[in-house]
N, C-alpha and C. Protein backbone atom coordinates (compact mmCIF):
# COMPACT_ATOMS: atom_id res chain seq x y z
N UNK A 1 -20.74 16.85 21.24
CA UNK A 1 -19.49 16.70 20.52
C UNK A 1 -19.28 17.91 19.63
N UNK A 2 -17.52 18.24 19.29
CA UNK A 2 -17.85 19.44 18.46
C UNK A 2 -17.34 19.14 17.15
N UNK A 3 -17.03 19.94 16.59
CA UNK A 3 -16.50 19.94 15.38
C UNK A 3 -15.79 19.17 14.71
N UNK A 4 -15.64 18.06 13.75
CA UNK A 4 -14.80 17.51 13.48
C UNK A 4 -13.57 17.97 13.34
N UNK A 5 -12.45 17.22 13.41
CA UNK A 5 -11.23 17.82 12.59
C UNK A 5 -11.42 17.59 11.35
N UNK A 6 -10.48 18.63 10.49
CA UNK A 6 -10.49 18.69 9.03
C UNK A 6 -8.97 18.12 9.23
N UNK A 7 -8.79 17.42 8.28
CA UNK A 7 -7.61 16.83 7.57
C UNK A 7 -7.70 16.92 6.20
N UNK A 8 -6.68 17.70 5.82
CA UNK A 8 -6.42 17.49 4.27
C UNK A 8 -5.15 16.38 3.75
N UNK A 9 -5.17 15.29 2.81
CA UNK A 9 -3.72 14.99 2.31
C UNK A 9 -3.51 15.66 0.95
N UNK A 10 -2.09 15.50 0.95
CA UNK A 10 -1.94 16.20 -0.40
C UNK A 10 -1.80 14.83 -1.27
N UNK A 11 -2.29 14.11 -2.40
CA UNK A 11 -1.93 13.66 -3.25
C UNK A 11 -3.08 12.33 -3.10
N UNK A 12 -3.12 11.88 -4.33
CA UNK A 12 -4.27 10.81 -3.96
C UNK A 12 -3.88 9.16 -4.19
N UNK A 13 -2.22 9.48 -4.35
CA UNK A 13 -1.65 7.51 -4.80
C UNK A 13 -1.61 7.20 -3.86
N UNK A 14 -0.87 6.01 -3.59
CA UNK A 14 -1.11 4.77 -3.10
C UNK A 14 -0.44 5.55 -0.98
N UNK A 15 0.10 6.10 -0.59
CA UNK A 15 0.09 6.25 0.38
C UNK A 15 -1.14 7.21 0.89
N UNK A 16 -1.13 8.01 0.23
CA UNK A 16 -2.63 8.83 0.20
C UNK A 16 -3.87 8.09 0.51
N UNK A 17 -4.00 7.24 -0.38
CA UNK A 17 -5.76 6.09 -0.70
C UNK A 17 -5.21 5.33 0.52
N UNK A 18 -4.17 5.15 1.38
CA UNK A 18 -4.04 3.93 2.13
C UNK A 18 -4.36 4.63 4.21
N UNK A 19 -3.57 6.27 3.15
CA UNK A 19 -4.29 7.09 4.37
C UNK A 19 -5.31 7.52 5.28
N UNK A 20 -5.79 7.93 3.59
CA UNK A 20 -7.44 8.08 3.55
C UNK A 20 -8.35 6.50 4.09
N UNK A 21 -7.97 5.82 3.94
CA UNK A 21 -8.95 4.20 4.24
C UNK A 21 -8.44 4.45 5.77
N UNK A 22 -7.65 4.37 6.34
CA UNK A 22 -7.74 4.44 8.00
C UNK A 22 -8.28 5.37 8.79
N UNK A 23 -8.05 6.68 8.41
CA UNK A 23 -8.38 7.59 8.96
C UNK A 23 -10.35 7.76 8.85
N UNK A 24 -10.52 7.13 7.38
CA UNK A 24 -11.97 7.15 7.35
C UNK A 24 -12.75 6.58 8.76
N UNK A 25 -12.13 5.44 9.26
CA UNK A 25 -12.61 4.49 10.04
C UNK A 25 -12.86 5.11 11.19
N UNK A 26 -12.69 6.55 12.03
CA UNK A 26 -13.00 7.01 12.97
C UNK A 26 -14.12 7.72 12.21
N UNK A 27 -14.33 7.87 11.33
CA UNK A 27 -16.19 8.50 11.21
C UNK A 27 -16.19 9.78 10.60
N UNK A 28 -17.18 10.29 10.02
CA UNK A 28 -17.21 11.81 9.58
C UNK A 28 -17.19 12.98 11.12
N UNK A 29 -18.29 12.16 12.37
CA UNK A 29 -18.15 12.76 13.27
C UNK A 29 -17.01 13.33 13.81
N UNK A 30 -15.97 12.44 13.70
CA UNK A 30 -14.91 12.93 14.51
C UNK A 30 -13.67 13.52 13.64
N UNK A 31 -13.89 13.22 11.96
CA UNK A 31 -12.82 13.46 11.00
C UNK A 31 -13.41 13.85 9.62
N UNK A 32 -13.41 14.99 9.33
CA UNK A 32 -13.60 15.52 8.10
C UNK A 32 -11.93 15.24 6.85
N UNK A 33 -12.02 14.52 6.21
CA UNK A 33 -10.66 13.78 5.33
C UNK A 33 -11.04 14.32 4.22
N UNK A 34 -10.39 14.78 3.69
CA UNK A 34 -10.25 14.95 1.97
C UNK A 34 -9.03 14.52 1.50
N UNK A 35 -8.68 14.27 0.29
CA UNK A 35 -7.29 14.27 -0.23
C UNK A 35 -7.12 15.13 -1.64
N UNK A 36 -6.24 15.52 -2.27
CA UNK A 36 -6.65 16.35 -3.43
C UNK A 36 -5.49 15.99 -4.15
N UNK A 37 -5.74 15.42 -5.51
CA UNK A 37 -4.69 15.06 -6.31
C UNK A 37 -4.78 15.81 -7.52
N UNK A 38 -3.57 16.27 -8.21
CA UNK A 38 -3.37 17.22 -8.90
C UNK A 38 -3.76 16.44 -10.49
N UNK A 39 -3.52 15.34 -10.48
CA UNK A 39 -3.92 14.61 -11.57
C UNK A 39 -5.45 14.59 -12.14
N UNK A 40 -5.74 14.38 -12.85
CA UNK A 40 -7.80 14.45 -13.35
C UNK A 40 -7.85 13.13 -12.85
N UNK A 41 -9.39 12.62 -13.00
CA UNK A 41 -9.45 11.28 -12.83
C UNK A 41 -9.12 10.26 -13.48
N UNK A 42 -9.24 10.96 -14.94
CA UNK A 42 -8.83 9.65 -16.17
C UNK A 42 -6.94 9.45 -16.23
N UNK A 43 -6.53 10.10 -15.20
CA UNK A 43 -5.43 9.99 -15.25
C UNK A 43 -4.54 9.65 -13.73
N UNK A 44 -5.49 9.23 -12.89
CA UNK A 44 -4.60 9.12 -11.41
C UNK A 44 -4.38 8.01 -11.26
N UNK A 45 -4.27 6.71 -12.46
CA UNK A 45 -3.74 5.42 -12.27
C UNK A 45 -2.85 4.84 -13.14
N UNK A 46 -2.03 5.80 -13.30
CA UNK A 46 -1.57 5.49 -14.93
C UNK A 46 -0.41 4.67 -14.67
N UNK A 47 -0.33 3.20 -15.72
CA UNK A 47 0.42 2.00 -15.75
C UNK A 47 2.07 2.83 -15.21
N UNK A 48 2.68 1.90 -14.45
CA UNK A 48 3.83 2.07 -13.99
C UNK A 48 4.57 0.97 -13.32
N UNK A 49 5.65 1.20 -12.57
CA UNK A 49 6.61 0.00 -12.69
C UNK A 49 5.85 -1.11 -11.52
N UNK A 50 6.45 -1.84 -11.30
CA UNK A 50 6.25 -3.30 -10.23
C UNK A 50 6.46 -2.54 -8.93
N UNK A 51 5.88 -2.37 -8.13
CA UNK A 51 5.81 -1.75 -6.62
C UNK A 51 6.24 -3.75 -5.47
N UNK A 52 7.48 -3.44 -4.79
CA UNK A 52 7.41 -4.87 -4.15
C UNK A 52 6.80 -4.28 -2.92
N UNK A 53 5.83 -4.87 -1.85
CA UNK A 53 5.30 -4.90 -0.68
C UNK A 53 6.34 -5.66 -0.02
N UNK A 54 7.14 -5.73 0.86
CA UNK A 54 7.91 -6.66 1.32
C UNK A 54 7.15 -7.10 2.86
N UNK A 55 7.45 -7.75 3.24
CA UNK A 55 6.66 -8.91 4.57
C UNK A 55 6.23 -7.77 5.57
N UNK A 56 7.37 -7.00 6.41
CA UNK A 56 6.51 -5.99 7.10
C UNK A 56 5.28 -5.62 6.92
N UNK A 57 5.17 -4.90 5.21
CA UNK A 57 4.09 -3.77 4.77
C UNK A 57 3.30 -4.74 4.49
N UNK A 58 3.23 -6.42 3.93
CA UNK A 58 2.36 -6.94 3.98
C UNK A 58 1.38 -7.27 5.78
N UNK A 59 2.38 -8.02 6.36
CA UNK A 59 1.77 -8.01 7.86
C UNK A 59 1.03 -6.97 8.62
N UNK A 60 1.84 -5.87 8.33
CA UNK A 60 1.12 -4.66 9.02
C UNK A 60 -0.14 -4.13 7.82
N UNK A 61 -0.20 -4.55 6.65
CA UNK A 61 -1.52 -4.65 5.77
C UNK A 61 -2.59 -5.42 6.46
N UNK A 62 -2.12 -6.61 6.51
CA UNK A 62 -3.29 -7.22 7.15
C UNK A 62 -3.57 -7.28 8.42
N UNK A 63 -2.83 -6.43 9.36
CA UNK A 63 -3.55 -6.75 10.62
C UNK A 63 -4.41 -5.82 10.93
N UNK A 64 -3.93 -4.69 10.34
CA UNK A 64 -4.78 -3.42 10.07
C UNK A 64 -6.26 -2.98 8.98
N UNK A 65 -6.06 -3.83 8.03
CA UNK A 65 -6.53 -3.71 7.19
C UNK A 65 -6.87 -5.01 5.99
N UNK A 66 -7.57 -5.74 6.80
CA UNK A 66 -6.78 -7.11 6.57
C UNK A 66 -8.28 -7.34 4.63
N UNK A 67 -9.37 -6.54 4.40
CA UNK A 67 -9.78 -6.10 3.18
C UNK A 67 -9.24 -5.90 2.47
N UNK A 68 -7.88 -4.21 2.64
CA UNK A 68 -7.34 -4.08 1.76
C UNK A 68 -6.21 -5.05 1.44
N UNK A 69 -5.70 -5.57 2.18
CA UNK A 69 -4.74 -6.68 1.84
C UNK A 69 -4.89 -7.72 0.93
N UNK A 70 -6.60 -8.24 0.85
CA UNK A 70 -6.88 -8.98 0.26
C UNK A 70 -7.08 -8.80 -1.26
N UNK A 71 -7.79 -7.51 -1.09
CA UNK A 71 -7.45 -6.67 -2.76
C UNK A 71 -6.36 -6.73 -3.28
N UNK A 72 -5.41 -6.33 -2.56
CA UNK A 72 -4.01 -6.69 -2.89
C UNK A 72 -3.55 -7.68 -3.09
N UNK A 73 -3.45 -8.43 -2.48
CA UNK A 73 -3.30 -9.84 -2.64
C UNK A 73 -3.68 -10.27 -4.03
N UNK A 74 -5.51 -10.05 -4.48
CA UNK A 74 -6.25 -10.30 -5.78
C UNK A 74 -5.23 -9.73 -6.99
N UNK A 75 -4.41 -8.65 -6.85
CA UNK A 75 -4.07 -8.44 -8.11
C UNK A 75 -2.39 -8.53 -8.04
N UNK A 76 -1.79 -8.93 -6.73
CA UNK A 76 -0.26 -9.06 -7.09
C UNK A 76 0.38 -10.55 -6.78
N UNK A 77 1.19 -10.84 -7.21
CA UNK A 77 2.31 -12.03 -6.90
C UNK A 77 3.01 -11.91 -5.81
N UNK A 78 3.01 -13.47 -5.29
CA UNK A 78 3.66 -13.91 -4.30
C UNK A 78 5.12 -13.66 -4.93
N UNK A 79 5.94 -13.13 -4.07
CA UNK A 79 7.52 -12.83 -4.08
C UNK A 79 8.21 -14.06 -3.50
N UNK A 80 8.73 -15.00 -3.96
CA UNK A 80 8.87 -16.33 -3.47
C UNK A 80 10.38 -16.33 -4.37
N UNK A 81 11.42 -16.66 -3.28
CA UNK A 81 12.63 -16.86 -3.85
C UNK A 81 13.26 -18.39 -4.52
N UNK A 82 13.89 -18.48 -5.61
CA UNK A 82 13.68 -19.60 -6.86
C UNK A 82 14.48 -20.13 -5.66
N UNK A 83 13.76 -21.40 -5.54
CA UNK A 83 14.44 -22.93 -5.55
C UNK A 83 13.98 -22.95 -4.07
N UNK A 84 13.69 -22.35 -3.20
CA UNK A 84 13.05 -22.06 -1.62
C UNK A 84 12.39 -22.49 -1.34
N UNK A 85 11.68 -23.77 -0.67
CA UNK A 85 10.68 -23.85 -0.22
C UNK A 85 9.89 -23.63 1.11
N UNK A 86 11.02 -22.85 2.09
CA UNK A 86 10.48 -22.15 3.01
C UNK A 86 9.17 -21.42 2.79
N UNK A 87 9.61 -19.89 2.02
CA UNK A 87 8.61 -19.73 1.48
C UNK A 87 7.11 -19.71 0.70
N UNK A 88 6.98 -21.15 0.63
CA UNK A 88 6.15 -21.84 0.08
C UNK A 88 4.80 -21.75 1.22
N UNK A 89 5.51 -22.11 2.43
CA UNK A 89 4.69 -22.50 3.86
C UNK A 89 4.21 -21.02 4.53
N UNK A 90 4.36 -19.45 3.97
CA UNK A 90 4.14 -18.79 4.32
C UNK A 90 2.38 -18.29 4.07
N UNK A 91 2.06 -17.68 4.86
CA UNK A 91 0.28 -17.22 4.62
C UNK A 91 0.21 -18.31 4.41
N UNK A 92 -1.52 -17.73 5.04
CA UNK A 92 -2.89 -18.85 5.08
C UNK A 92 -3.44 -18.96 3.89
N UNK A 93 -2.86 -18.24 2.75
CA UNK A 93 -4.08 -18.10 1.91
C UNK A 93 -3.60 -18.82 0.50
N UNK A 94 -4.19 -18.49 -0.50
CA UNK A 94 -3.78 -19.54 -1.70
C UNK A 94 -3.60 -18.29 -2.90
N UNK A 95 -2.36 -17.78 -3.41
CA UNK A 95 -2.19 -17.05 -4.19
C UNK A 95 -2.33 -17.64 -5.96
N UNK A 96 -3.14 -17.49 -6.64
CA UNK A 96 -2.40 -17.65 -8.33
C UNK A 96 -1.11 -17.73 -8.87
N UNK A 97 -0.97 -16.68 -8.60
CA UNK A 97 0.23 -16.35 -9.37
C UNK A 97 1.40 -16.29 -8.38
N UNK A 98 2.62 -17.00 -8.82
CA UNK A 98 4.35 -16.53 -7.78
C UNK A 98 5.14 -16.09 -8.61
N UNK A 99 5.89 -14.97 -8.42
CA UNK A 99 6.47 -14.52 -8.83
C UNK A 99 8.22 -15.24 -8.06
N UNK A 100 8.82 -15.71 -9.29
CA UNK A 100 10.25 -16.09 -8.42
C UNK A 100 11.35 -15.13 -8.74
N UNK A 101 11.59 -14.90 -7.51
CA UNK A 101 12.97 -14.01 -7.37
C UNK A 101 14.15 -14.84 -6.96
N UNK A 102 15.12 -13.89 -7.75
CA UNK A 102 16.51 -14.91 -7.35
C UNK A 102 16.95 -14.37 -6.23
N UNK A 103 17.14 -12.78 -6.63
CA UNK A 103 17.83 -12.17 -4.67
C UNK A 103 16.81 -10.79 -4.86
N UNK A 104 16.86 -10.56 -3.17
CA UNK A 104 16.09 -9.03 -3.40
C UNK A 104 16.65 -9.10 -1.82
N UNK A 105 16.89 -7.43 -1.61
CA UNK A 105 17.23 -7.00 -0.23
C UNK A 105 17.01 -5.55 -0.51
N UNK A 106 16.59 -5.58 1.77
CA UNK A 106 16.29 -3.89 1.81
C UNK A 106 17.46 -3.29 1.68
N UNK A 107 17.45 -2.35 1.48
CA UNK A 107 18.39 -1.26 1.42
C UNK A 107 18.78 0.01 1.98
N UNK A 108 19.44 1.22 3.03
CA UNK A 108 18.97 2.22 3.16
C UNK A 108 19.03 3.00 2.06
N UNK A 109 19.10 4.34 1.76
CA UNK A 109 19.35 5.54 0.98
C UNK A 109 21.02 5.50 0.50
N UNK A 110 21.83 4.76 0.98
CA UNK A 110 23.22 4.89 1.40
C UNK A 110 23.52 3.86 0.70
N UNK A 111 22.29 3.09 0.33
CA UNK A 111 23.13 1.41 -0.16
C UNK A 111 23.24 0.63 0.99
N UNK A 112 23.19 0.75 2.02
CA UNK A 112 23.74 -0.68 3.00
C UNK A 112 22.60 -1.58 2.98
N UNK A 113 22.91 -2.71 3.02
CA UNK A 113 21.99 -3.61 3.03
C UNK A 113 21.45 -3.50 4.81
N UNK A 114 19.69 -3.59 4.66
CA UNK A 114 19.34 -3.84 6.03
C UNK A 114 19.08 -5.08 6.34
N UNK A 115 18.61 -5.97 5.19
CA UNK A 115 18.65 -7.55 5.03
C UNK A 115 18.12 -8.16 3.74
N UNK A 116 18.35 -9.38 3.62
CA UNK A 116 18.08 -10.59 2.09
C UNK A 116 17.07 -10.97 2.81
N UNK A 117 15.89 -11.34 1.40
CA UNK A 117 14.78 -12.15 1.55
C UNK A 117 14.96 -13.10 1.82
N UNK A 118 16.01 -13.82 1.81
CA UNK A 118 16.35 -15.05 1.62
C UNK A 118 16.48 -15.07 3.22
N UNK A 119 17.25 -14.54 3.96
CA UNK A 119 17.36 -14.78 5.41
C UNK A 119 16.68 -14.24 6.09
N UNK A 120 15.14 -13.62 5.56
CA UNK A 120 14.22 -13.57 6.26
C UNK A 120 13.19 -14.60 6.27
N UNK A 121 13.47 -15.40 5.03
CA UNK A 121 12.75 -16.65 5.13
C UNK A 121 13.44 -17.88 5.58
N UNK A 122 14.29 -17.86 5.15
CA UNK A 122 15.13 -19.00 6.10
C UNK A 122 15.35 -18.78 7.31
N UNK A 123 14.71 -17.38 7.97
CA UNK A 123 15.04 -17.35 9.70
C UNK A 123 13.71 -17.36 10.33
N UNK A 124 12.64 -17.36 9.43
CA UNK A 124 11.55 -17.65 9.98
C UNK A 124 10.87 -16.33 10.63
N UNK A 125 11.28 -15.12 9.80
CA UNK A 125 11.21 -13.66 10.45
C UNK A 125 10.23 -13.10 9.37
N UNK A 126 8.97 -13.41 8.67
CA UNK A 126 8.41 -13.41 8.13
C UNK A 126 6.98 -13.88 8.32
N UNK A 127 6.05 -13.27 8.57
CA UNK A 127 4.08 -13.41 9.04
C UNK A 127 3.92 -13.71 7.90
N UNK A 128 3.98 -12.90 6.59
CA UNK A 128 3.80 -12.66 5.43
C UNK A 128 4.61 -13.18 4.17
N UNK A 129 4.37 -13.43 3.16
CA UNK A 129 5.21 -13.37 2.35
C UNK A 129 4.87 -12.06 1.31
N UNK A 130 5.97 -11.30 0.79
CA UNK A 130 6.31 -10.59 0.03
C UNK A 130 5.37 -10.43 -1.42
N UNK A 131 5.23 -9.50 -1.94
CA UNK A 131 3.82 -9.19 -2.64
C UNK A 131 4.58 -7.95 -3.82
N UNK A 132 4.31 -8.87 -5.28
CA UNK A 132 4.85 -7.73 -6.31
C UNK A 132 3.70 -7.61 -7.14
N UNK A 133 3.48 -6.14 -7.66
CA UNK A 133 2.44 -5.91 -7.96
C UNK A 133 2.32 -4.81 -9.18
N UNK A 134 1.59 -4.61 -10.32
CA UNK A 134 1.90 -2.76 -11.39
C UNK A 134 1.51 -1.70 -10.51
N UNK A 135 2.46 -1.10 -10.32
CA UNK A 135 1.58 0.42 -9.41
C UNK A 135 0.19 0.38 -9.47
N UNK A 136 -0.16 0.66 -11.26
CA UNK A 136 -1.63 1.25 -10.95
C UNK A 136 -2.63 0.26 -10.87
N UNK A 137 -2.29 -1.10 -10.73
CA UNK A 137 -2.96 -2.07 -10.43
C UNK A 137 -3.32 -1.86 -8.78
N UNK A 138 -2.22 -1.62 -7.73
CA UNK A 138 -2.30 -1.72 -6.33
C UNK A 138 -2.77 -0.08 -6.15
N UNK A 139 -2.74 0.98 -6.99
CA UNK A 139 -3.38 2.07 -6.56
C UNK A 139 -4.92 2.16 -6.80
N UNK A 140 -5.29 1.50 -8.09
CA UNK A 140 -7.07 0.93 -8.25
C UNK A 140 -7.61 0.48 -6.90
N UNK A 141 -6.48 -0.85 -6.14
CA UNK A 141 -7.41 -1.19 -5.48
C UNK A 141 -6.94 -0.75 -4.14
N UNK A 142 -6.77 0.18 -3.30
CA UNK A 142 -6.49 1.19 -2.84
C UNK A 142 -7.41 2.34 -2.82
N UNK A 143 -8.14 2.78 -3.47
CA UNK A 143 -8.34 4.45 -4.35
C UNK A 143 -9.62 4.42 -3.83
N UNK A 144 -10.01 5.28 -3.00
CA UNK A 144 -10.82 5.84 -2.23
C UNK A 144 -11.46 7.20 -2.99
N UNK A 145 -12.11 7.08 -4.30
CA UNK A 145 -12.09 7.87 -4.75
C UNK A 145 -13.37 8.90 -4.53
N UNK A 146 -14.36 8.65 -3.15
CA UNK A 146 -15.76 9.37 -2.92
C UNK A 146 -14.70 10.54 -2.08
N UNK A 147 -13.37 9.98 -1.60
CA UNK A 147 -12.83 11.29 -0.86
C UNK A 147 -11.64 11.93 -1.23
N UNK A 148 -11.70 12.14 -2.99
CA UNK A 148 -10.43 12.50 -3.43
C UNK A 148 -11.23 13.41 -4.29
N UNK A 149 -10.14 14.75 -4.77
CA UNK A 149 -10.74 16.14 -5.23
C UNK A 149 -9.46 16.03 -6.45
N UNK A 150 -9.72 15.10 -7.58
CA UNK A 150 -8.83 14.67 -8.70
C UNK A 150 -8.86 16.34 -9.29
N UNK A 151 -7.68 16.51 -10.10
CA UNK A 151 -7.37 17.73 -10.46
C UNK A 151 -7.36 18.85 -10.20
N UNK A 152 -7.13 18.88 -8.64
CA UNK A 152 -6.82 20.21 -7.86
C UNK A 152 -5.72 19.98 -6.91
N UNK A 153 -5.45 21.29 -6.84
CA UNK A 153 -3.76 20.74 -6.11
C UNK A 153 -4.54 21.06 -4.04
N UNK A 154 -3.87 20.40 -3.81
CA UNK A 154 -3.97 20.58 -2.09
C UNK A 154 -4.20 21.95 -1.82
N UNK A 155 -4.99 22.57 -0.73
CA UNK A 155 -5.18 23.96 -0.44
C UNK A 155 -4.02 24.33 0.63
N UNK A 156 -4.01 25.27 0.14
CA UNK A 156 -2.86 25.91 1.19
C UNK A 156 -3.05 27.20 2.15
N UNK A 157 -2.58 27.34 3.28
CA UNK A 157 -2.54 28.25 4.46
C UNK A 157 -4.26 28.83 4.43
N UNK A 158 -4.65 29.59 4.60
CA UNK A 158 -6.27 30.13 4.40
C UNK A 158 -6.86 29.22 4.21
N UNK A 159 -6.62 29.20 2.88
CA UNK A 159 -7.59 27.89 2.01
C UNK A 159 -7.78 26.89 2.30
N UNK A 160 -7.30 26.55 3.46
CA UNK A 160 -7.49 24.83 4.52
C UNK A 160 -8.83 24.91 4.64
N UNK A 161 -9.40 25.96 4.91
CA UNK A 161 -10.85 25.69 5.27
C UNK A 161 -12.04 25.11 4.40
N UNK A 162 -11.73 23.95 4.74
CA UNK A 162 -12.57 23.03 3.77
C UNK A 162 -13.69 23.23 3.93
């Protein structure tokens, strides 16, 4: 076998640490991963707003990654719309805490609605239920930090050579 590939990401939050956890799973043999976040360490989790996971990113959490989901799960609220009890019957699992929402919908860049929570649970188009969480709560448990290079910025052109 030869050489691994080198992969660098640039940045070490929550799409980064979620990067880094999959890509780990093919091995050092076959993938040399780093990520490099410009932040220090005492500073790459710093409190920030409510991040919602909506049913997709939960489902495709757990089928992939069905550990980190559960971490997740440990530190965020069920997104459960007030007065619904569809929602109630969603996941296998037993959450603490629900968070009730009155309305929430996707959106593109443009504003158009792509759809209401509400008629994704009342249509039965939902594996998952919906997951609200503090950023740096869901980036803790996320954070892959044996393969992150805190306070250096990403290498560039030459300098790839890790």
């Amino acid at each position: 076998m030869g050489r691994p590939l080198r992969v660098v990401i640039a940045g070490g939050g929550l799409a980064g640490n979620v990067l880094l956890r999959q890509l780990r799973r093919f091995g050092p043999e076959l993938l040399h991963v780093r990520a490099f976040e410009r932040r220090p360490f005492e500073l790459a989790s710093p409190p920030g707003l409510n991040v919602l996971l909506n049913h997709n990113g939960c489902a495709a959490l757990a089928d992939t990654d069905p550990e980190l989901m559960a971490a997740i799960r440990a530190v965020g609220f069920e997104a459960r719309l007030a007065g619904v009890e569809a929602a109630a019957s969603l996941g296998s699992y037993e959450l603490s805490h629900v968070c009730q929402v009155r309305n929430w919908s996707a959106r593109t860049m443009a504003g158009d609605v792509l759809y209401h929570l509400e008629d994704v649970v009342r249509d039965g188009r939902a594996d998952e239920p919906c997951l609200v969480a503090r950023w740096d709560r869901i980036h803790a448990a996320t954070r892959c930090d044996d393969l992150v290079e805190y306070g250096a910025a990403a290498p560039t052109g030459s300098a790839c050579a890790l």
